[in-house]
Protein backbone atom coordinates (compact mmCIF):
# COMPACT_ATOMS: atom_id res chain seq x y z
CA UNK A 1 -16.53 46.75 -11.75
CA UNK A 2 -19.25 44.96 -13.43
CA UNK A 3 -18.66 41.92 -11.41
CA UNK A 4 -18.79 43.66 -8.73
CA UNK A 5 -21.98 45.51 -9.97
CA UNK A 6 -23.58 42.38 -11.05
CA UNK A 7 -23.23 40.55 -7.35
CA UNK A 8 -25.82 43.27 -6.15
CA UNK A 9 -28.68 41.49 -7.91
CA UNK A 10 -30.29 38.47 -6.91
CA UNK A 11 -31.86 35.80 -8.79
CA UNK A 12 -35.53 36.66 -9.37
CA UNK A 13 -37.51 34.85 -6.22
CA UNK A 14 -41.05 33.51 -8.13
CA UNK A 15 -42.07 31.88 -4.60
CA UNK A 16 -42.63 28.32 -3.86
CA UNK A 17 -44.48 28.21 -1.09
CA UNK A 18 -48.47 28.23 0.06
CA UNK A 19 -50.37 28.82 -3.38
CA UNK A 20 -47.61 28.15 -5.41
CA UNK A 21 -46.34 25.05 -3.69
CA UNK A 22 -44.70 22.46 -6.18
CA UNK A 23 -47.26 19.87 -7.34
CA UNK A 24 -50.35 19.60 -9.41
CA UNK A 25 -52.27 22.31 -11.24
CA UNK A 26 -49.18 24.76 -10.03
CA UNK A 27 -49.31 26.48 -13.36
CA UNK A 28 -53.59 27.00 -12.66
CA UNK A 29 -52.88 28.13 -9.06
CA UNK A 30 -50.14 30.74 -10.55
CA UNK A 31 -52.81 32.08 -13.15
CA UNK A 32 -55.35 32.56 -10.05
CA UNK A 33 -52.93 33.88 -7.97
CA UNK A 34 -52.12 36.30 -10.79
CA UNK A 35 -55.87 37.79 -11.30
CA UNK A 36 -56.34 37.96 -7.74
CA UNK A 37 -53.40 40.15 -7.15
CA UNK A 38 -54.34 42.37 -9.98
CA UNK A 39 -57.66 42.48 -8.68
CA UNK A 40 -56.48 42.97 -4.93
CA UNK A 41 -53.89 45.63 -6.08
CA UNK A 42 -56.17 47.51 -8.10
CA UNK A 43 -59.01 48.01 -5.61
CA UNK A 44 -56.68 49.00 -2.90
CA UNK A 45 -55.31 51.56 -5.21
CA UNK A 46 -58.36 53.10 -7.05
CA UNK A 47 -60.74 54.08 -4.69
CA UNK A 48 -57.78 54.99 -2.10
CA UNK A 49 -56.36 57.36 -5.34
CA UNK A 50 -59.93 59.26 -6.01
CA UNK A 51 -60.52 59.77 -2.04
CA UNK A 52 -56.90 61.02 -1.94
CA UNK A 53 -57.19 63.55 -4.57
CA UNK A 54 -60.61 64.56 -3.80
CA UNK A 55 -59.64 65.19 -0.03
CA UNK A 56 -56.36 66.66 -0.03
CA UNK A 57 -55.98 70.17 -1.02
CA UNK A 58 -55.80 71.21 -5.12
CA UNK A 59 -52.42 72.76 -4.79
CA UNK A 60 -50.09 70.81 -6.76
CA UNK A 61 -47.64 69.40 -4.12
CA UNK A 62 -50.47 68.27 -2.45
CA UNK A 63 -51.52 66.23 -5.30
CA UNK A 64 -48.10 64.94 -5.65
CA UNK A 65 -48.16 63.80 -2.30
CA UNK A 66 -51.41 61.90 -3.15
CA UNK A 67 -49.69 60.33 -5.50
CA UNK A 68 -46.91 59.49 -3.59
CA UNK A 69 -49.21 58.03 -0.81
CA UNK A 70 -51.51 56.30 -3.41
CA UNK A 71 -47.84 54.41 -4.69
CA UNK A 72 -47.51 53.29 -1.08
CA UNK A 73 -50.27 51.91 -0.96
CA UNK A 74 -50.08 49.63 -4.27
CA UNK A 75 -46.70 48.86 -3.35
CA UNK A 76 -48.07 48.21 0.79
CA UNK A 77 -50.96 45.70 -0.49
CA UNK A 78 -48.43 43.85 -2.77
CA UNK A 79 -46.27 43.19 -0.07
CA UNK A 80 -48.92 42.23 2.45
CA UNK A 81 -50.39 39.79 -0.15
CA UNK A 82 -47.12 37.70 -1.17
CA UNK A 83 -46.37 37.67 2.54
CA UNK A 84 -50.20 35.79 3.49
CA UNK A 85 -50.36 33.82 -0.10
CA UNK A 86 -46.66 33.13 -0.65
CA UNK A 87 -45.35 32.83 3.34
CA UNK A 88 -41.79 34.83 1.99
CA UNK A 89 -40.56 38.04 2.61
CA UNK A 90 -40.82 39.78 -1.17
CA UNK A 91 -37.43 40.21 -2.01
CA UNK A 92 -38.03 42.13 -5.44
CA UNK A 93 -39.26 45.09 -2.91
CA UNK A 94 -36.10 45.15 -0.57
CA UNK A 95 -35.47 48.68 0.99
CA UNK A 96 -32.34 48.14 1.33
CA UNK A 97 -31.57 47.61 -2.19
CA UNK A 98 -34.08 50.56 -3.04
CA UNK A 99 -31.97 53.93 -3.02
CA UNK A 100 -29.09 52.12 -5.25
CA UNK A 101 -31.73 50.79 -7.80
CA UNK A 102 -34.07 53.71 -8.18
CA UNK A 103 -30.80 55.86 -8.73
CA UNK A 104 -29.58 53.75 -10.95
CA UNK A 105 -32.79 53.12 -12.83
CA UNK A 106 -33.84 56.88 -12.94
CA UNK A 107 -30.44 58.25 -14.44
CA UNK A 108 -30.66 55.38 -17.06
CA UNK A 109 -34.33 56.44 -18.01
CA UNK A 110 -33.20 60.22 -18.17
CA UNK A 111 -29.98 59.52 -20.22
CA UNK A 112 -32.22 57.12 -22.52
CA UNK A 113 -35.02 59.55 -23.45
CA UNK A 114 -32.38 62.47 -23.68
CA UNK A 115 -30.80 60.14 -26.49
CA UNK A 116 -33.67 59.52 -28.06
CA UNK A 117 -34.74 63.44 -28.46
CA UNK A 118 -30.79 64.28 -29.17
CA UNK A 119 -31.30 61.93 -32.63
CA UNK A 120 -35.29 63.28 -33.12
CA UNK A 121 -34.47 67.01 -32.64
CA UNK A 122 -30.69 66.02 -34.42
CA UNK A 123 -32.35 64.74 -37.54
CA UNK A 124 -34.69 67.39 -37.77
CA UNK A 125 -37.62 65.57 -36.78
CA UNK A 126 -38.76 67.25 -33.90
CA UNK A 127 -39.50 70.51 -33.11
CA UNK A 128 -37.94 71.79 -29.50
CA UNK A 129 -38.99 75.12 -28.05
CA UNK A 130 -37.52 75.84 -24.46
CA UNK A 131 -40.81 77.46 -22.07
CA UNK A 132 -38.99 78.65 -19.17
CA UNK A 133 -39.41 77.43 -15.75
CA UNK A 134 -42.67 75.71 -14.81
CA UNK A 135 -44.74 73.68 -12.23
CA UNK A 136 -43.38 69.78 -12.00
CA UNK A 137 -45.01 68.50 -9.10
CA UNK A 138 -47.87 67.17 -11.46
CA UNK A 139 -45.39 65.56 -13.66
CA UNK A 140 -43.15 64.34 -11.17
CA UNK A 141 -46.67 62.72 -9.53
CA UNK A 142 -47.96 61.12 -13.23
CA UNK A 143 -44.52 59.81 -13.66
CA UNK A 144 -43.80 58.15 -9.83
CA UNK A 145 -47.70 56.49 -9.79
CA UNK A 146 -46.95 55.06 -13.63
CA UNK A 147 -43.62 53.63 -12.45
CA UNK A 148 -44.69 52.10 -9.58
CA UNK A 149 -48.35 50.54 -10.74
CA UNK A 150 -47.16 49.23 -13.93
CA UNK A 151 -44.13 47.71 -12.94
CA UNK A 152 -45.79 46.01 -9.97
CA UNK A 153 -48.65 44.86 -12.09
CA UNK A 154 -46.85 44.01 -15.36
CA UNK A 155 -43.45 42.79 -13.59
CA UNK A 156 -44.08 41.90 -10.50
CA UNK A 157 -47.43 40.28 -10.56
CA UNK A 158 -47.67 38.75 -14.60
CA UNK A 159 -44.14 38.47 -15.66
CA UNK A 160 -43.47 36.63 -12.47
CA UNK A 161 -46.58 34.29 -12.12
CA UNK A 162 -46.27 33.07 -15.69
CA UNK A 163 -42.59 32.89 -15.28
CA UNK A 164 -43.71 30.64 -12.35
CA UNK A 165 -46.49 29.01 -14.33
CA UNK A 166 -44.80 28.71 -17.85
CA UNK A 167 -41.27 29.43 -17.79
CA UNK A 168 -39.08 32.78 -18.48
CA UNK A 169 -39.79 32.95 -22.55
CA UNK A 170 -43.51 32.47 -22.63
CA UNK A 171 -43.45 34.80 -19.65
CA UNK A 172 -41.71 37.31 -21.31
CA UNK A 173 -43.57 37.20 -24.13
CA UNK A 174 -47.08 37.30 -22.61
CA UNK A 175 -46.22 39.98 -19.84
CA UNK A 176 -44.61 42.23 -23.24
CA UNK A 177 -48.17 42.06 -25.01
CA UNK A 178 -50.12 43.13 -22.01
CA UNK A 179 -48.34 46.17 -21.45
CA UNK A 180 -48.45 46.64 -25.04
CA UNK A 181 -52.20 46.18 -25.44
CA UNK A 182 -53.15 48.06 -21.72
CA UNK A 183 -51.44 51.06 -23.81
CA UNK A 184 -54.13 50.27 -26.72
CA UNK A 185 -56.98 52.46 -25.68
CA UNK A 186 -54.74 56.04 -25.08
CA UNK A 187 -54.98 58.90 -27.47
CA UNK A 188 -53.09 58.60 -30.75
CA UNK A 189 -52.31 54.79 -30.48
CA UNK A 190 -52.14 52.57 -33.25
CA UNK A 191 -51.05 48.50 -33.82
CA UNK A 192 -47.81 50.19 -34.28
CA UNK A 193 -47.49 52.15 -31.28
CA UNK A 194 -48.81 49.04 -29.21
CA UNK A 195 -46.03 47.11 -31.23
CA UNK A 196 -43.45 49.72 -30.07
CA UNK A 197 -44.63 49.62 -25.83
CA UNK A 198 -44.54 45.77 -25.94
CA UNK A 199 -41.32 45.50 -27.75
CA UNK A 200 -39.26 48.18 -26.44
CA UNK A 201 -40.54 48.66 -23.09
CA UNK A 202 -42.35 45.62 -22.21
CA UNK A 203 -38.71 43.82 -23.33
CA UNK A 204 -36.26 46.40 -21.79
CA UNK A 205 -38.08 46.47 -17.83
CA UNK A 206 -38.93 42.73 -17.86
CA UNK A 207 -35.44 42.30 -18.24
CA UNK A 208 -34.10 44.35 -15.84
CA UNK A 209 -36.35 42.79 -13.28
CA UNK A 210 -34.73 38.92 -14.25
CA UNK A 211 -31.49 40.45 -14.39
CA UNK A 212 -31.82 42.49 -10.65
CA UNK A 213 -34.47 39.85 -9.23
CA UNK A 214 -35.76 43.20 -8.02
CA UNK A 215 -38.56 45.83 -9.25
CA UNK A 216 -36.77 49.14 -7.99
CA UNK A 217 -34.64 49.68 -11.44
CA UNK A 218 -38.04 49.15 -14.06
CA UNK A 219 -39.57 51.56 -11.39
CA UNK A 220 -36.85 54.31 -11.55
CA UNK A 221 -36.19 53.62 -15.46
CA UNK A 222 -40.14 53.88 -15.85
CA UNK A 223 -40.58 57.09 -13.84
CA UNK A 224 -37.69 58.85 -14.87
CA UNK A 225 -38.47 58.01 -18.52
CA UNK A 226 -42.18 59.33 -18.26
CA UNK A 227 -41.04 62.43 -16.47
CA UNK A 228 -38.16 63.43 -18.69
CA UNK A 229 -40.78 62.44 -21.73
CA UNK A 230 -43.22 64.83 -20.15
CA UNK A 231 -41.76 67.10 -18.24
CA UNK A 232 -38.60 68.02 -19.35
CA UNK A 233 -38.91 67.40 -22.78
CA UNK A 234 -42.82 68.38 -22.97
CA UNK A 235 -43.32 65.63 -25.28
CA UNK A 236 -46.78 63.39 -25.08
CA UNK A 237 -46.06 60.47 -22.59
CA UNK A 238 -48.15 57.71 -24.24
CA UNK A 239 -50.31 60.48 -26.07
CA UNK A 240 -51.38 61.71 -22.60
CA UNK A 241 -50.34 65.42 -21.78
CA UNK A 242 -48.14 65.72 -18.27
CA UNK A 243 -49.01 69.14 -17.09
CA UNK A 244 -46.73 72.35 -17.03
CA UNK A 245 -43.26 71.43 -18.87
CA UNK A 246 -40.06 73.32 -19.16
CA UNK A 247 -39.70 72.36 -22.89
CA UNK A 248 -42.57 71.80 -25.78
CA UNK A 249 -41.21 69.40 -28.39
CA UNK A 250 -43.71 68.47 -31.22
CA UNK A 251 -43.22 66.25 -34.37
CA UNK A 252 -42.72 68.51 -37.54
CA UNK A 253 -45.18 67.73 -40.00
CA UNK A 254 -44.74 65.31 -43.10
CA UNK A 255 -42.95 62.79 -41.56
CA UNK A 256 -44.98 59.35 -41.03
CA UNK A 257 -46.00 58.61 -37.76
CA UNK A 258 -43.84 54.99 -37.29
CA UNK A 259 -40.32 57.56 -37.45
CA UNK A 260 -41.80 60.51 -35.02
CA UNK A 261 -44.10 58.60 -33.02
CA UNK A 262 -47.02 61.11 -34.34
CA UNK A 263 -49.30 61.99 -31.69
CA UNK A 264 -48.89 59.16 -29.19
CA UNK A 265 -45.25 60.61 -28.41
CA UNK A 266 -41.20 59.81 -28.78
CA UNK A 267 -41.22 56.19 -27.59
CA UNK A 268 -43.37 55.17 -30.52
CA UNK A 269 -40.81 56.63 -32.75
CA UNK A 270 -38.03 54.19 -34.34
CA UNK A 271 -35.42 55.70 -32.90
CA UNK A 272 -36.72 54.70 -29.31
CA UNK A 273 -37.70 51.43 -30.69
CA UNK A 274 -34.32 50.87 -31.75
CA UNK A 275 -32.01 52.53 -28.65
CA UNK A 276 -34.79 50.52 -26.35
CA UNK A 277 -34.37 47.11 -28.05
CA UNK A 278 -30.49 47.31 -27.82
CA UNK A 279 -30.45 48.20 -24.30
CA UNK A 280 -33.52 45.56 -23.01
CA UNK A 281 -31.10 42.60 -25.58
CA UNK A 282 -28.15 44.28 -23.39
CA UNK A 283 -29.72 43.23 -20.17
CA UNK A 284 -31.11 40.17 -21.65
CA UNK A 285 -27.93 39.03 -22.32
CA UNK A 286 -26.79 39.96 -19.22
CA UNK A 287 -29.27 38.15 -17.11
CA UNK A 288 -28.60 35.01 -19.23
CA UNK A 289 -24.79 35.17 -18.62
CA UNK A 290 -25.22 35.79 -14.71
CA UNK A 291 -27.93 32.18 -15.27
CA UNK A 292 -31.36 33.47 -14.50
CA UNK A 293 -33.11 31.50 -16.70
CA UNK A 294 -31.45 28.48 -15.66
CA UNK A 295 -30.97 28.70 -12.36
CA UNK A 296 -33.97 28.22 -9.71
CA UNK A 297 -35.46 30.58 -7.81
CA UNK A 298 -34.60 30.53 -4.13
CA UNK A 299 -36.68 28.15 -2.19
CA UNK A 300 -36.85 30.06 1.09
CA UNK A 301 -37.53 33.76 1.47
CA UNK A 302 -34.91 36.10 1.59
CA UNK A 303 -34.17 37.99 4.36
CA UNK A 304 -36.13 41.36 4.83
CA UNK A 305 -34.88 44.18 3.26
């Protein structure tokens, strides 16, 4: 069964065409090519996000669906651009492989969290108070535009271009402390808490994108982790509140912040660092042993999704 699970991913395609052509100055022309798909990506998505929410109606599934629209078009312009600057079909964005990855990544971000409260509220650490039914288009929303703008960004865009640039390690590395630091500035963060985003999550969905070749499973892991966080759970998501939850769970008081995950929320606590680490060495390993790192990307596009 894993075999047979395993021949469902593809080796991650870092494009070898156009702008990132073999020859000189291809690790310059990655590091360009990397800004100016942030950039791109980012004002497609802002202003297009503001006039969305400003025009559509307040009621919440409204705003979910400008949400939902606003991740189209992040994940619309990222496709359009590697198609012009790239000439290849972006693989890591195949529909057809979508619905089996998303599941797949969702139920393993929901079962992950879940564990991660099970040993907080277990050990006495957490406090866990169920509110009754609630609202969860706004979490739902928060959860689906994190999933998909980070992991495009952070995966798609700088894992990938410095994997192209520098090789998988020092890609690995240097996409890990950017999605470490961007969490730098949010309410109750701390070196530690930036520590605990780059090494647990900025490991665990880097690898799952070498070991798939494609984004859908960080994107379902990463929504379906923020949701359960924040909606299920009620917990602060990255010290940011989620909107009406079914649950309230709060750190009791007297415990330091590096075992709860104080104020900035569970997945700065250790035992998320620790259940997150296994799992992203897990498909680490896993992605070694199937030869990602060693084997070369494809040199033509792969066929649309």
């Amino acid at each position: 069964m894993a075999a047979a699970l395993l021949d469902r991913f593809v080796p991650v395609d870092l494009g070898h065409r156009r702008v990132l052509h073999p020859g000189k100055f291809l690790w310059a022309r990655a590091i360009g090519w990397m800004i100016a798909l942030i950039l791109a990506v980012g004002l497609a998505f802002g202003p297009s996000m503001e006039a969305l929410l400003r025009g559509l109606p307040k009621e919440p599934a409204y705003q979910f669906l400008a949400h939902g629209l606003g991740c189209l078009i992040i994940l619309g312009t990222y496709a359009l651009l590697v198609r012009l600057g790239e000439d290849r079909t972006p693989g890591e964005l195949s529909i057809r492989a979508a619905p089996f990855d998303l599941f797949a990544g969702g139920a393993l971000g929901v079962l992950t969290f879940s564990a991660v409260m099970a040993i907080l509220v277990g050990f006495q650490l957490y406090d866990l108070k169920y509110l009754g039914a609630a609202s969860a288009w706004r979490g739902a929303g928060l959860a689906l535009e994190s999933g998909v703008f980070e992991e495009v960004l952070v995966r798609g865009i700088v894992l990938r271009l410095a994997w192209r640039a520098f090789g998988p390690w020092p890609a690995f590395v240097i996409s890990a402390l950017l999605f470490g630091v961007g969490h730098i500035g949010n309410p109750g963060a701390t070196l530690f808490t930036t520590a605990c985003v780059a090494i647990e999550a900025g490991v665990a969905l880097a690898a799952f994108y070498a070991l798939t070749g494609r984004l859908w499973l960080s994107i379902g892991f990463h929504a379906a982790w923020n949701f359960t966080q924040g909606y299920l759970y009620g917990a602060a998501v990255s010290g940011s509140d989620f909107g009406g939850s079914i649950a309230r769970s709060t750190p009791r008081a007297g415990f330091p912040d590096w075992l709860t995950g104080g104020a900035f929320g569970p997945e700065a606590s250790l035992p998320a660092l620790t259940i997150c680490s296994a799992i992203g060495i897990a498909a680490l390993w896993l992605a070694w042993r199937a030869g990602r790192f060693s084997r070369p990307a494809p040199e033509t596009s792969p066929a649309p999704g």
